[in-house]
PDB file of N, CA and C in Angstrom:
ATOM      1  N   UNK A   1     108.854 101.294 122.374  1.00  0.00           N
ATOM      2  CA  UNK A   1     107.960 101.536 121.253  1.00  0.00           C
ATOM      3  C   UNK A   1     108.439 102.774 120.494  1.00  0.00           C
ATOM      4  N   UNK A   2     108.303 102.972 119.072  1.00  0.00           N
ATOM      5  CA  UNK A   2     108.715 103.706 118.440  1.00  0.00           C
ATOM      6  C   UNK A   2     107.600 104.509 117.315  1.00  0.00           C
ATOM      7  N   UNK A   3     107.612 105.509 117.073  1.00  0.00           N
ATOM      8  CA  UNK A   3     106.461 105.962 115.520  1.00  0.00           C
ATOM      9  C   UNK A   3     106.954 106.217 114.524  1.00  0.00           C
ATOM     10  N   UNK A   4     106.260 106.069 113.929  1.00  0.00           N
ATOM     11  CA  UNK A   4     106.673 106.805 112.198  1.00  0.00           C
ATOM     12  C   UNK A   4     107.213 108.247 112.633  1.00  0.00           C
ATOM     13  N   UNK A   5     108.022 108.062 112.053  1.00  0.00           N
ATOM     14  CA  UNK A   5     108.978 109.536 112.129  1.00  0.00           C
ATOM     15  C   UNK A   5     110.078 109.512 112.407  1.00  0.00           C
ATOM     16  N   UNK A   6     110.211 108.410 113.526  1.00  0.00           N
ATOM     17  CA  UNK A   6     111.723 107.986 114.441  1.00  0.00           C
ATOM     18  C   UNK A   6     112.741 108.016 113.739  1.00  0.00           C
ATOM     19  N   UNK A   7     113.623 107.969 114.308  1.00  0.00           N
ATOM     20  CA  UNK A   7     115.139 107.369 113.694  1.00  0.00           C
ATOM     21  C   UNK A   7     115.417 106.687 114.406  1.00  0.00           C
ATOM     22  N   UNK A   8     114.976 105.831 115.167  1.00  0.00           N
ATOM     23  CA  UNK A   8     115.580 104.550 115.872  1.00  0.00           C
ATOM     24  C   UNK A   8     116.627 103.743 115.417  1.00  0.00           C
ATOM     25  N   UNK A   9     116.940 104.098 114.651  1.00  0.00           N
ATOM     26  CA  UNK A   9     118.579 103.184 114.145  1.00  0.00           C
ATOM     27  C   UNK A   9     118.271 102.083 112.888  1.00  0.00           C
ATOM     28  N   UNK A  10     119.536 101.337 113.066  1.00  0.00           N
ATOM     29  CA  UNK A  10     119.632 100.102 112.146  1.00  0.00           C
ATOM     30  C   UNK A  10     118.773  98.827 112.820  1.00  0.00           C
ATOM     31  N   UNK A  11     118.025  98.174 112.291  1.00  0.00           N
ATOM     32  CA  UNK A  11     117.772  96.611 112.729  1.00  0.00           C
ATOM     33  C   UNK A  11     115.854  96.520 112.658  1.00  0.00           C
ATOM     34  N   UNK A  12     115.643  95.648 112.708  1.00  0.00           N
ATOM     35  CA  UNK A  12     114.459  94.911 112.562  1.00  0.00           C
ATOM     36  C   UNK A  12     112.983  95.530 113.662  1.00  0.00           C
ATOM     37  N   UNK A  13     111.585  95.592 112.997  1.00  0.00           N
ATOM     38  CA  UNK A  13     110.639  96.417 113.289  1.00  0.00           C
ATOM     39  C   UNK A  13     109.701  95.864 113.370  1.00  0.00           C
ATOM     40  N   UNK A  14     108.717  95.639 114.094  1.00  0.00           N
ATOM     41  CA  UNK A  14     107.819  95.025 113.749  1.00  0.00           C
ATOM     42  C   UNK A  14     106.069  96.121 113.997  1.00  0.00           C
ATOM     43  N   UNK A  15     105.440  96.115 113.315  1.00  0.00           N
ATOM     44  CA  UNK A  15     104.165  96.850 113.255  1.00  0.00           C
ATOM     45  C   UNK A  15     103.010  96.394 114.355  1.00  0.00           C
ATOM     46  N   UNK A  16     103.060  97.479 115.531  1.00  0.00           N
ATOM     47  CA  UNK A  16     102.323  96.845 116.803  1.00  0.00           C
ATOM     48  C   UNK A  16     100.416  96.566 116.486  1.00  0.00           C
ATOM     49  N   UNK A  17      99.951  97.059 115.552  1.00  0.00           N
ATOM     50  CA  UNK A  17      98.956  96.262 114.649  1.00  0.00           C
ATOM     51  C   UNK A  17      98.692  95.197 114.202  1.00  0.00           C
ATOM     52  N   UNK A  18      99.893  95.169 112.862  1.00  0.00           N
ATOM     53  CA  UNK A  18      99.411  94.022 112.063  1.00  0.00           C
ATOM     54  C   UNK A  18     100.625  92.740 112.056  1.00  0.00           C
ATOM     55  N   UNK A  19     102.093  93.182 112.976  1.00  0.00           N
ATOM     56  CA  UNK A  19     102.799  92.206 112.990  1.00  0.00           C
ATOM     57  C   UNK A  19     103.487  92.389 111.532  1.00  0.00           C
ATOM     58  N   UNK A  20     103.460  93.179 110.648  1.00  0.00           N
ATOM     59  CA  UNK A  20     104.835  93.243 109.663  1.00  0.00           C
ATOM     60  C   UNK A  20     105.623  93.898 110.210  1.00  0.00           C
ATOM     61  N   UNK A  21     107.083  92.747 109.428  1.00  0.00           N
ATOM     62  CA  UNK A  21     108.044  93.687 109.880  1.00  0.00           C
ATOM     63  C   UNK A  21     109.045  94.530 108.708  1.00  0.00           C
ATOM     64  N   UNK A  22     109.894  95.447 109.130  1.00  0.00           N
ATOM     65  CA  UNK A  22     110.879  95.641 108.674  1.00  0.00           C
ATOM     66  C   UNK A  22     111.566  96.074 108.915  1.00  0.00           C
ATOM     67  N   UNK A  23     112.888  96.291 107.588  1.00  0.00           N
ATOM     68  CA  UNK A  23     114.224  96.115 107.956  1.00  0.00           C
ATOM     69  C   UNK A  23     114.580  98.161 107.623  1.00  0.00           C
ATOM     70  N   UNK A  24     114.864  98.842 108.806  1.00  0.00           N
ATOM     71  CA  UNK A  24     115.831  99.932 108.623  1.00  0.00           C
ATOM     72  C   UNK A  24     117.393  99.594 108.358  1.00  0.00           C
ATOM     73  N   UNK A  25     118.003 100.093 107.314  1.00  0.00           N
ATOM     74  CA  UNK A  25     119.329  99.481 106.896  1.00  0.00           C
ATOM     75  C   UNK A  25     120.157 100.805 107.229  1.00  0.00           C
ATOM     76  N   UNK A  26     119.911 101.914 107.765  1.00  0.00           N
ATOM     77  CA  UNK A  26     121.014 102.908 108.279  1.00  0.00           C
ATOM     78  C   UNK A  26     120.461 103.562 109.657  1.00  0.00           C
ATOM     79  N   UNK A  27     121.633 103.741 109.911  1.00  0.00           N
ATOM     80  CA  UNK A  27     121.232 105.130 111.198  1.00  0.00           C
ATOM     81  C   UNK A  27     120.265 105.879 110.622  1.00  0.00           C
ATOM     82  N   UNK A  28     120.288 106.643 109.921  1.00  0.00           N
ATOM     83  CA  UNK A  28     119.469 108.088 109.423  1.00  0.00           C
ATOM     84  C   UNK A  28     118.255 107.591 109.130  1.00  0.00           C
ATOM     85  N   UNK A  29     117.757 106.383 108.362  1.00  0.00           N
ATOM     86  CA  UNK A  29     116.702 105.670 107.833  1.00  0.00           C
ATOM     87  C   UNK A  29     115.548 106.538 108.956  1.00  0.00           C
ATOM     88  N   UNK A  30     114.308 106.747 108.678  1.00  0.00           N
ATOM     89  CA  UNK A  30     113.127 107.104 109.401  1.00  0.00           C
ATOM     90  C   UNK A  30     112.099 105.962 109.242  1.00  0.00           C
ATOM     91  N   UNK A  31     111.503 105.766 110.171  1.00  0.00           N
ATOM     92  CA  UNK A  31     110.344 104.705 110.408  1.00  0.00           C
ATOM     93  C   UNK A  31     109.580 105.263 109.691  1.00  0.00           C
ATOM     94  N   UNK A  32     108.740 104.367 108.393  1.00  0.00           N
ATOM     95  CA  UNK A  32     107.761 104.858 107.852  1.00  0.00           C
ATOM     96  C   UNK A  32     106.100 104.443 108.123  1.00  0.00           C
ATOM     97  N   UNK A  33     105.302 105.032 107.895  1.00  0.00           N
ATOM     98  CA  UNK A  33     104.035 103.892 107.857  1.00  0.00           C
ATOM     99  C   UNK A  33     103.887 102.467 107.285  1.00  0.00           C
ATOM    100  N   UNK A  34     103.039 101.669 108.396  1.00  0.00           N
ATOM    101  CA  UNK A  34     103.388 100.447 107.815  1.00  0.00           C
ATOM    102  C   UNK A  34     103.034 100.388 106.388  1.00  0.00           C
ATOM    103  N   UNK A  35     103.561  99.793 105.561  1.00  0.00           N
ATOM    104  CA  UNK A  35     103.390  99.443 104.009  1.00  0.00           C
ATOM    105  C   UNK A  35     101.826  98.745 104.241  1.00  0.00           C
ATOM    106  N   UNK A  36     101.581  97.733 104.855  1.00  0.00           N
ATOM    107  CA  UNK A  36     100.411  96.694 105.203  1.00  0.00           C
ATOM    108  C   UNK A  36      99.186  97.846 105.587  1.00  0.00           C
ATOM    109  N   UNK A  37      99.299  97.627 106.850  1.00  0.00           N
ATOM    110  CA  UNK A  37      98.142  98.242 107.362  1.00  0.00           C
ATOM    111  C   UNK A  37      97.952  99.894 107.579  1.00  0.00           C
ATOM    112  N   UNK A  38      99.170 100.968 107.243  1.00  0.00           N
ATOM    113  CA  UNK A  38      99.381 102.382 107.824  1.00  0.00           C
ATOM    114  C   UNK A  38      99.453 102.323 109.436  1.00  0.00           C
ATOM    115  N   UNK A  39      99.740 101.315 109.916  1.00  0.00           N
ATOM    116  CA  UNK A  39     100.501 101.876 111.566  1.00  0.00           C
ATOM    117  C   UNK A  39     101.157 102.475 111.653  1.00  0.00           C
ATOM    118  N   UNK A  40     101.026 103.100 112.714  1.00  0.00           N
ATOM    119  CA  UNK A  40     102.609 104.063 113.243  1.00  0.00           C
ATOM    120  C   UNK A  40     103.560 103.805 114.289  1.00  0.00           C
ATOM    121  N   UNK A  41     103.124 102.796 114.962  1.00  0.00           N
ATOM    122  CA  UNK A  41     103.602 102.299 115.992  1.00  0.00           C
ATOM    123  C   UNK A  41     104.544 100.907 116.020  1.00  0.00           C
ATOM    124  N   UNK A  42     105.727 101.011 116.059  1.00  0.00           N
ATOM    125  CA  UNK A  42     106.492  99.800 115.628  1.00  0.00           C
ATOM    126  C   UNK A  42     107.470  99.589 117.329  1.00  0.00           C
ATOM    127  N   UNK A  43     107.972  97.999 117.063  1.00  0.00           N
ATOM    128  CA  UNK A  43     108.618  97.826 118.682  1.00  0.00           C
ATOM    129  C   UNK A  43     109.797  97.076 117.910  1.00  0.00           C
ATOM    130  N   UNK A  44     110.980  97.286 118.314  1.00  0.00           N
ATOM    131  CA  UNK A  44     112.342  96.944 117.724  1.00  0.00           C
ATOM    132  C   UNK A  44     112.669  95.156 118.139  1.00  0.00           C
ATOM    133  N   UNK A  45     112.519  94.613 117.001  1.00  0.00           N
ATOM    134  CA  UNK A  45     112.797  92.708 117.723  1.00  0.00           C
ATOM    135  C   UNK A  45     114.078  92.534 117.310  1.00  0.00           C
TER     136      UNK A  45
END
């Protein structure tokens, strides 16, 4: 599991709330709040 703030890398996210996902496209990229619902909590699929 990961939060807003992370840098967890490149690849696909999904929002442990509401189930959106998205796409980080660099290393450096930071997990943001979900766009949908404001989660912070995302799990890497």
């Amino acid at each position: 599991m990961y939060k807003t703030g992370e840098k967890p890398g490149k690849g696909w996210y999904r929002c442990l709330k509401c189930g959106k996902v998205i796409e980080l496209n660099d290393d450096s990229d930071t997990l943001p709040p979900c766009p949908k619902c404001k989660g912070t909590e995302w799990t890497k699929i």
